[in-house]
Protein backbone atom coordinates (compact mmCIF):
# COMPACT_ATOMS: atom_id res chain seq x y z
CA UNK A 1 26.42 12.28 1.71
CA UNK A 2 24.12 9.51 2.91
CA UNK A 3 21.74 7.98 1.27
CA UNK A 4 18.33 9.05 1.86
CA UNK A 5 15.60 6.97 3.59
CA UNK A 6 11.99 6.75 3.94
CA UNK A 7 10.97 9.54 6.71
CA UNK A 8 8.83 8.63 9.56
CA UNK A 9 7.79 11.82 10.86
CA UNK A 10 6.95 13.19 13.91
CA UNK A 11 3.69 14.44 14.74
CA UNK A 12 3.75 17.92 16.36
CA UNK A 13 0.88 18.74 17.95
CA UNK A 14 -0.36 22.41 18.59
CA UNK A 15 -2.54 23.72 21.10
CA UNK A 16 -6.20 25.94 19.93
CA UNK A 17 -8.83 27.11 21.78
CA UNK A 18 -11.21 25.76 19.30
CA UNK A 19 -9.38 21.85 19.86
CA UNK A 20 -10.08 19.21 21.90
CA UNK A 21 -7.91 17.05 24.69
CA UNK A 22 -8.89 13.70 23.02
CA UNK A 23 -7.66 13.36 19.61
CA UNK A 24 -9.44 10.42 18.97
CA UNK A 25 -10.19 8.48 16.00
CA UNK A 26 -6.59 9.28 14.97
CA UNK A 27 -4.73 9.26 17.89
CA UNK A 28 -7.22 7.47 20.82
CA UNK A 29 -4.28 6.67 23.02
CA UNK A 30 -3.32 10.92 23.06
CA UNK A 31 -5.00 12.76 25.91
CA UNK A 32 -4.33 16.14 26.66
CA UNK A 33 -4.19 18.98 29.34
CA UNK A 34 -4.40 21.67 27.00
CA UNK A 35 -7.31 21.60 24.07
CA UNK A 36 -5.23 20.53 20.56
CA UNK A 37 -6.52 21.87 17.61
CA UNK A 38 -3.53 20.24 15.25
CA UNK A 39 -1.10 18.05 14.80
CA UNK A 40 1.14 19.11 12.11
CA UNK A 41 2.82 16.13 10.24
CA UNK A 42 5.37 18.27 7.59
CA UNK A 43 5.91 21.61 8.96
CA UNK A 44 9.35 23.07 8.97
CA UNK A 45 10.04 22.44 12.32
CA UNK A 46 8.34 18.18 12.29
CA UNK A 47 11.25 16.08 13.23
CA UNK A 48 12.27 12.96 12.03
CA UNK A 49 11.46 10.08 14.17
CA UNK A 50 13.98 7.46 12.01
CA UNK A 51 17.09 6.62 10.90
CA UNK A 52 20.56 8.74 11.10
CA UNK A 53 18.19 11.62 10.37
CA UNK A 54 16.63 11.05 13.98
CA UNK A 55 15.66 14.71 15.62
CA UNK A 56 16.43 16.63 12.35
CA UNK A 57 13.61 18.94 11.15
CA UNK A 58 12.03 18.47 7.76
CA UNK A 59 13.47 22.32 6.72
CA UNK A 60 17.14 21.35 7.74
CA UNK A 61 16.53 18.00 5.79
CA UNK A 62 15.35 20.01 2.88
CA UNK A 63 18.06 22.73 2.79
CA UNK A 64 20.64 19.99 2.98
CA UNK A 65 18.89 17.36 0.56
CA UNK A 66 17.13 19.81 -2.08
CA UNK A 67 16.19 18.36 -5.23
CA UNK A 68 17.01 14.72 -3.99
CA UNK A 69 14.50 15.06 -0.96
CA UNK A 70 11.82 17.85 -2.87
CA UNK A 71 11.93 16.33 -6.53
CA UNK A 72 12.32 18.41 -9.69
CA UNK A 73 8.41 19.50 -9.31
CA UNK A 74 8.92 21.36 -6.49
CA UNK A 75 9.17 25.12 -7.13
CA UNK A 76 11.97 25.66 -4.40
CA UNK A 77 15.16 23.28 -4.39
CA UNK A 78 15.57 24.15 -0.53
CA UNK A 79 12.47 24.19 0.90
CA UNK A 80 9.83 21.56 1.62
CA UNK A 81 6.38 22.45 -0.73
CA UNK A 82 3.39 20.95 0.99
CA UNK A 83 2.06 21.14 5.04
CA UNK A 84 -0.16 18.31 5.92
CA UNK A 85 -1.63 17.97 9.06
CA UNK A 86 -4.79 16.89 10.68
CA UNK A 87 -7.36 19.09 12.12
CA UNK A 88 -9.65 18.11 15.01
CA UNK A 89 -11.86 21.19 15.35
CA UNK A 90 -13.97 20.84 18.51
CA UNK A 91 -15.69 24.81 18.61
CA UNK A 92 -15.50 26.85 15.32
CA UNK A 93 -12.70 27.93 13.94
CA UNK A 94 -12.11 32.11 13.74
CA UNK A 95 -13.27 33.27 10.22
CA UNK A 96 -10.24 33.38 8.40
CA UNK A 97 -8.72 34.22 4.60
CA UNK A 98 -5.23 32.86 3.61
CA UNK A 99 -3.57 35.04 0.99
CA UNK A 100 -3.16 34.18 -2.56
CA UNK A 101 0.55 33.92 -4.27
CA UNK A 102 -0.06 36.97 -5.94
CA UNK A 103 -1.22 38.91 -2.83
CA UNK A 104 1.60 36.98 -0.62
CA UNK A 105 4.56 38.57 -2.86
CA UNK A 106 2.64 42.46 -1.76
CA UNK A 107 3.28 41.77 1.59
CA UNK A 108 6.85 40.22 1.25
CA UNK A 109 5.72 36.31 1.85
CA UNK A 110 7.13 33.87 -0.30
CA UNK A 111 3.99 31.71 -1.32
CA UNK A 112 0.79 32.31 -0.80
CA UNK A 113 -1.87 29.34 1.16
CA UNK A 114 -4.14 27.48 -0.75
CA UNK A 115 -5.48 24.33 0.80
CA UNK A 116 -7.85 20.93 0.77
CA UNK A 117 -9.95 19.19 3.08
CA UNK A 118 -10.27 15.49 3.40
CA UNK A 119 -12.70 14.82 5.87
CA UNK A 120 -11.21 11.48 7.32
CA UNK A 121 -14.08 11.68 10.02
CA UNK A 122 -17.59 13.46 10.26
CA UNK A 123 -20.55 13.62 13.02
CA UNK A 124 -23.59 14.20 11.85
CA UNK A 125 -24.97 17.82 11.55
CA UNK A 126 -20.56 18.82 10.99
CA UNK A 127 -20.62 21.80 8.58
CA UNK A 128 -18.05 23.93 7.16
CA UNK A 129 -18.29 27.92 6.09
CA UNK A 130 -16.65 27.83 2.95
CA UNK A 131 -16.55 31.28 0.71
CA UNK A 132 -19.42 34.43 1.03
CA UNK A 133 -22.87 34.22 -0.09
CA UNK A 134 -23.25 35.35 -3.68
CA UNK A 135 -24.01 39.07 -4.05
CA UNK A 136 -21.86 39.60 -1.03
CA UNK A 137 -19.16 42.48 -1.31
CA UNK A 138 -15.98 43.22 0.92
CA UNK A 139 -17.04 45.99 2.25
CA UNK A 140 -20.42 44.30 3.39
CA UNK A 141 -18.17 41.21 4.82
CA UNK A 142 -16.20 44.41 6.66
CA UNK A 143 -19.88 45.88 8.24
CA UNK A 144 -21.00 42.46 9.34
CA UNK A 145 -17.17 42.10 10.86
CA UNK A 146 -17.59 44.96 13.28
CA UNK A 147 -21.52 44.42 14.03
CA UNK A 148 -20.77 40.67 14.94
CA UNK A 149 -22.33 38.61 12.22
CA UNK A 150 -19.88 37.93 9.94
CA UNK A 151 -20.98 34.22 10.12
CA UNK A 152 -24.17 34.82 8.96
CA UNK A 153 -22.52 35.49 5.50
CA UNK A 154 -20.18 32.74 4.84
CA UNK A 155 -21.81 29.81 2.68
CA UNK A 156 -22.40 26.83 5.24
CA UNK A 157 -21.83 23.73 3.33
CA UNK A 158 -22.74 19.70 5.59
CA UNK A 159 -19.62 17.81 5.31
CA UNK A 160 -19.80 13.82 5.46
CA UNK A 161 -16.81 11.58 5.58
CA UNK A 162 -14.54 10.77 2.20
CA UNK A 163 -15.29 14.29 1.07
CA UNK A 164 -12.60 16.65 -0.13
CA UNK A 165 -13.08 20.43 0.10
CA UNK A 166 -10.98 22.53 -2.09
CA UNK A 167 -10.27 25.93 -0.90
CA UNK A 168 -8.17 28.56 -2.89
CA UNK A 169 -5.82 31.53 -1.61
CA UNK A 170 -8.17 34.43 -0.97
CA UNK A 171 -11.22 32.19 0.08
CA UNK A 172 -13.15 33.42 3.42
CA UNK A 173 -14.10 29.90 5.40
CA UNK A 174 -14.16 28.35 8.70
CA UNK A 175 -14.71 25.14 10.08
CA UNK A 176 -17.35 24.50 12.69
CA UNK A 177 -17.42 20.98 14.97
CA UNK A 178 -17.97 17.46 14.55
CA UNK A 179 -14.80 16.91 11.90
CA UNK A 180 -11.62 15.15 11.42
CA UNK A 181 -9.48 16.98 8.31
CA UNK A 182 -6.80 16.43 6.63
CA UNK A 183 -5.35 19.30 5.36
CA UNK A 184 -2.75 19.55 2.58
CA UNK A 185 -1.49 23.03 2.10
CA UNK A 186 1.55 24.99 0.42
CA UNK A 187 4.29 25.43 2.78
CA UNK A 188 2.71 28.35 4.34
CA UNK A 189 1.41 29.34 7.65
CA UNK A 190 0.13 33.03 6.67
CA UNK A 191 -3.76 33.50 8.31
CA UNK A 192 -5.32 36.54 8.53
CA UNK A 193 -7.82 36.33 11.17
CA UNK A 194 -11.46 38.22 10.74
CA UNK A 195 -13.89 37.36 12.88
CA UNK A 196 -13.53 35.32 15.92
CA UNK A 197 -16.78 34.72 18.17
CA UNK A 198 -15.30 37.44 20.66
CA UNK A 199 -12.46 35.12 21.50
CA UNK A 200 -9.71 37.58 22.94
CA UNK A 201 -7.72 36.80 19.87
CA UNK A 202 -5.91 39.38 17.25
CA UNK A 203 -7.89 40.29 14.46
CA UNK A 204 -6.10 41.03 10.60
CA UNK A 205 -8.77 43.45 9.15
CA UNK A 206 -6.50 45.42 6.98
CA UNK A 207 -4.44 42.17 5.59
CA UNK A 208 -7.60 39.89 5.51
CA UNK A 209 -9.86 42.28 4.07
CA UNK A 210 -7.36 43.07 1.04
CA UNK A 211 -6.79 39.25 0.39
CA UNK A 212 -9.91 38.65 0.17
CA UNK A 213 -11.42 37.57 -3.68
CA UNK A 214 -14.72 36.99 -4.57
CA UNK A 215 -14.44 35.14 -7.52
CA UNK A 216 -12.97 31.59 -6.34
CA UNK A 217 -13.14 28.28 -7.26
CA UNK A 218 -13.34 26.63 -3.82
CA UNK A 219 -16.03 23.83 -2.98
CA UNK A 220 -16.61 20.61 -2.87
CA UNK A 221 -14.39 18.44 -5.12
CA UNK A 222 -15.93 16.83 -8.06
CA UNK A 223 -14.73 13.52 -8.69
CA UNK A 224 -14.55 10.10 -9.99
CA UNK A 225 -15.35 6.59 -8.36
CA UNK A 226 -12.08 5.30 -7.11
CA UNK A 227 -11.25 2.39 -9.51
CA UNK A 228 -10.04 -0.94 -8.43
CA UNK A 229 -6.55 -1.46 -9.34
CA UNK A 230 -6.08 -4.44 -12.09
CA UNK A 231 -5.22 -7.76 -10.65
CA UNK A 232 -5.41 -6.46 -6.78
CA UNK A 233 -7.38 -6.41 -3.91
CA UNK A 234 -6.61 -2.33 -3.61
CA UNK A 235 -8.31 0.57 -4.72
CA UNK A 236 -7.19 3.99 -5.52
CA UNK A 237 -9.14 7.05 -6.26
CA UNK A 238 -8.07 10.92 -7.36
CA UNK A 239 -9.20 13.05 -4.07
CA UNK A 240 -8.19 16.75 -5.75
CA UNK A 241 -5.82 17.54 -8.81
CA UNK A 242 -4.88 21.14 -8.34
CA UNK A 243 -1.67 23.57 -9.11
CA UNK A 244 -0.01 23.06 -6.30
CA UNK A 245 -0.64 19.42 -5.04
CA UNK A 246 -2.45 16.10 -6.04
CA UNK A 247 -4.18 13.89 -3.44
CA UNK A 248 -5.10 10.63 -3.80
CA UNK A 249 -6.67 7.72 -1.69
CA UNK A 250 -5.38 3.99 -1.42
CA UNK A 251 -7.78 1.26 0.32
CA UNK A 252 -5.08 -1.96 -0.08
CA UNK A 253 -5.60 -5.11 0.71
CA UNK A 254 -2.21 -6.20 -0.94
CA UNK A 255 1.30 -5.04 -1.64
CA UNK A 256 1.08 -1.86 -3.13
CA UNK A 257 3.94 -0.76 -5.70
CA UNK A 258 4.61 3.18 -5.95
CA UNK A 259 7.00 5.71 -7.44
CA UNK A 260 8.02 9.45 -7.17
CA UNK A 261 8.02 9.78 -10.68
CA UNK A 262 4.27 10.90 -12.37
CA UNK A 263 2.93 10.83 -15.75
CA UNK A 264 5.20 13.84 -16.77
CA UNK A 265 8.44 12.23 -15.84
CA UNK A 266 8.94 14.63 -13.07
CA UNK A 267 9.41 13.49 -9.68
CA UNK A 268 8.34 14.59 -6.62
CA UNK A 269 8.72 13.63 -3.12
CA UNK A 270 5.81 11.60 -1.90
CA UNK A 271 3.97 12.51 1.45
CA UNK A 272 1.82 9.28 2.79
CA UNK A 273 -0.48 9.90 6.00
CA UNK A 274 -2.82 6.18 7.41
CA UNK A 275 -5.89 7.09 8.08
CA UNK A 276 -6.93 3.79 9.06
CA UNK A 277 -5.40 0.39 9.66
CA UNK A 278 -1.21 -0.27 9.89
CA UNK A 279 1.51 -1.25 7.29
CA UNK A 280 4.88 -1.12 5.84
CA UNK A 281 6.61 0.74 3.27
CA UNK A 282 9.19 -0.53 1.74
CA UNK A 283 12.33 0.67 -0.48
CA UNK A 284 15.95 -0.68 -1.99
CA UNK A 285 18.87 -0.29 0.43
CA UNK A 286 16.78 0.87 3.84
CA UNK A 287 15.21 -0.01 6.79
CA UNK A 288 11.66 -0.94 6.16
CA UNK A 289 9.09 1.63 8.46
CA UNK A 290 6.10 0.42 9.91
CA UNK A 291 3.33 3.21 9.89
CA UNK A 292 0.04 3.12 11.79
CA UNK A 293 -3.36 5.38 12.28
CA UNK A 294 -2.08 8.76 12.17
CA UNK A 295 1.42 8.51 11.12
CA UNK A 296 3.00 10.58 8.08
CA UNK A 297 6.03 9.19 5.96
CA UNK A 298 8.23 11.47 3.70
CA UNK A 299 9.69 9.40 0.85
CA UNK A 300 12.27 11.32 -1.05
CA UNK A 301 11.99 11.97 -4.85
CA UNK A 302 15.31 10.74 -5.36
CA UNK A 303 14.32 6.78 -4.15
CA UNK A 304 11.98 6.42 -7.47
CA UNK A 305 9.95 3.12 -6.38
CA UNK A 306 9.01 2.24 -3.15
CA UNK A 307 6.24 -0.47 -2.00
CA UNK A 308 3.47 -0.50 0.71
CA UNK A 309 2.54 -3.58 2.08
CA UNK A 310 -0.50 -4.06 4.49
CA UNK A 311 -0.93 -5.97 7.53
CA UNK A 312 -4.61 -6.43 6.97
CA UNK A 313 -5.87 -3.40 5.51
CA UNK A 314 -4.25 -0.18 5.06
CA UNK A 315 -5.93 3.11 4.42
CA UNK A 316 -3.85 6.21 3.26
CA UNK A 317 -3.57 9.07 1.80
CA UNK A 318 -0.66 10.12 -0.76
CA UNK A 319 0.38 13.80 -1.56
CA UNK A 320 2.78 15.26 -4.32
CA UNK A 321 3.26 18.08 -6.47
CA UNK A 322 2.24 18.00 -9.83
CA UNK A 323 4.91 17.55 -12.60
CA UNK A 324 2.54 19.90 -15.13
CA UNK A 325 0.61 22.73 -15.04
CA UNK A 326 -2.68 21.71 -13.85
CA UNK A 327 -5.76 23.47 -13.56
CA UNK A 328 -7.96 24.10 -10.71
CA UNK A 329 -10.30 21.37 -9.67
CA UNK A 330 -14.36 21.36 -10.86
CA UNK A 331 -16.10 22.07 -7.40
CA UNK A 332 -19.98 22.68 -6.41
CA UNK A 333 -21.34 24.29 -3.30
């Protein structure tokens, strides 16, 4: 079996009625005929844009790679554990709920979807409706559902750039306009869909209203000054800890050294997306890959320490599963 590589992915971009035909700041050279509402860097189906892997998907990859691609973190050997892709949300979202694991396994899905925000971009005025107002029941959300004002319940929450929502299985939310997101997910596309603005779209009352919990710890992320790193011109900072994924930020200004491995010893493959500027990463034994505004690279667990090198300044954002147990994030409202 080959060696694996450094994975320059392809961006696969999906249409939504709430998107927009320019995808600008992240992709300003991108123009559309149909609105875009995503473009999904890791999905199953993302292909691989380098390399002898060329035009293979990321699940074929991870069926054939396993632990060498995924890491020993990773709670599946054969599938890939986290969905990143960037949002540009140019109407409002429908109101939505993902399931929780727990509630995922009733209905036969393998994982349940809980999620983060990074808000690479923000207009003023851009909001978000992030979980119900307190005192607010189910059944109450279920009224306002059929007399057309569910929105009128959801906590509405002004998003600026550099923040980082966190937003559990079983939370109700939305996004409205005037955002950029980066979303990091578990490796699940399961939405049940509960109010949409009379949008001729299915509705998933029965699903969504029995996934939905009351009692979550989404918000806004609570966290420390990113610290500059010893001896550099770089910075990093901790954008969400959580069970299922850790996000940080990197502002470098010179060579950046990296590994799979964390704290724990466990490794985990790395997921890197620029959100600003152009670079190279860099690994023993492979091709080095360029990456620019808007471009994800997979680097499998198995390759242990890899390098980033600017040209300029290079602003990105790195993804992994946890080795440990970790608990869920301090948030506010």
């Amino acid at each position: 079996m080959d060696n694996l590589y450094p994975l320059l992915m392809l961006p696969e971009f999906s249409p939504r009625p709430w998107g927009t035909h320019d995808l600008s700041p992240i992709y300003p050279n991108r123009h559309f005929e149909e609105k875009m509402g995503e473009a999904w860097l890791t999905g199953d189906d993302c292909k691989v844009a380098n390399g002898p892997l060329t035009g293979q998907t990321l699940a074929h990859v991870s069926e054939e790679y396993r632990r060498e691609l995924v890491g020993d973190a990773a709670r599946d050997a054969a599938r890939f554990p986290l969905l990143l892709k960037f949002l540009f949300p140019h109407e409002k979202l429908s109101v939505q709920v993902h399931p929780d694991d727990a509630q995922a396994r009733r209905v036969s899905q393998l994982w349940g979807k809980t999620e983060c925000w990074y808000v690479a971009h923000a207009k003023p005025g851009a909001q978000i409706g992030l979980g119900l107002k307190p005192g607010v029941t189910v059944s109450q959300l279920e009224q306002a559902i059929h007399e057309k004002r569910a929105e009128e319940l959801l906590n509405w929450l002004n998003v600026y750039t550099g923040d980082m929502i966190y937003v559990a299985g079983g939370t109700v939310h939305t996004l409205g306009p005037g955002s950029v997101i980066v979303e990091t997910q578990q490796q699940s596309d399961t939405t049940y869909r509960l109010y949409d603005y009379g949008r001729r779209r299915e509705l998933h009352l029965k699903e969504g209203l029995e996934a939905v919990k009351l009692g979550v710890s989404s918000g806004k992320v609570v966290r420390p000054a990113p610290a500059q790193i010893p001896g550099r011109n770089n910075r990093q900072g901790l954008l969400v800890s959580a069970p299922y994924f850790v996000v940080d930020m990197f502002e470098i200004k010179d060579v950046q050294e990296l590994s799979t491995h964390d704290d724990s010893g466990k490794s985990s493959v790395q997921i890197l997306v620029a959100v600003e500027g152009c670079g190279v990463m860099e690994t023993a034994n492979a091709e080095p890959v360029t990456v620019a505004k808007g471009d994800a690279v997979v680097i499998p667990a198995s390759i242990g320490k890899f390098t980033v090198r600017p040209q300029w300044t290079l602003e990105f954002l790195r993804a992994c599963v946890p080795g440990t147990a970790l608990p869920e994030p301090e948030t506010r409202m």
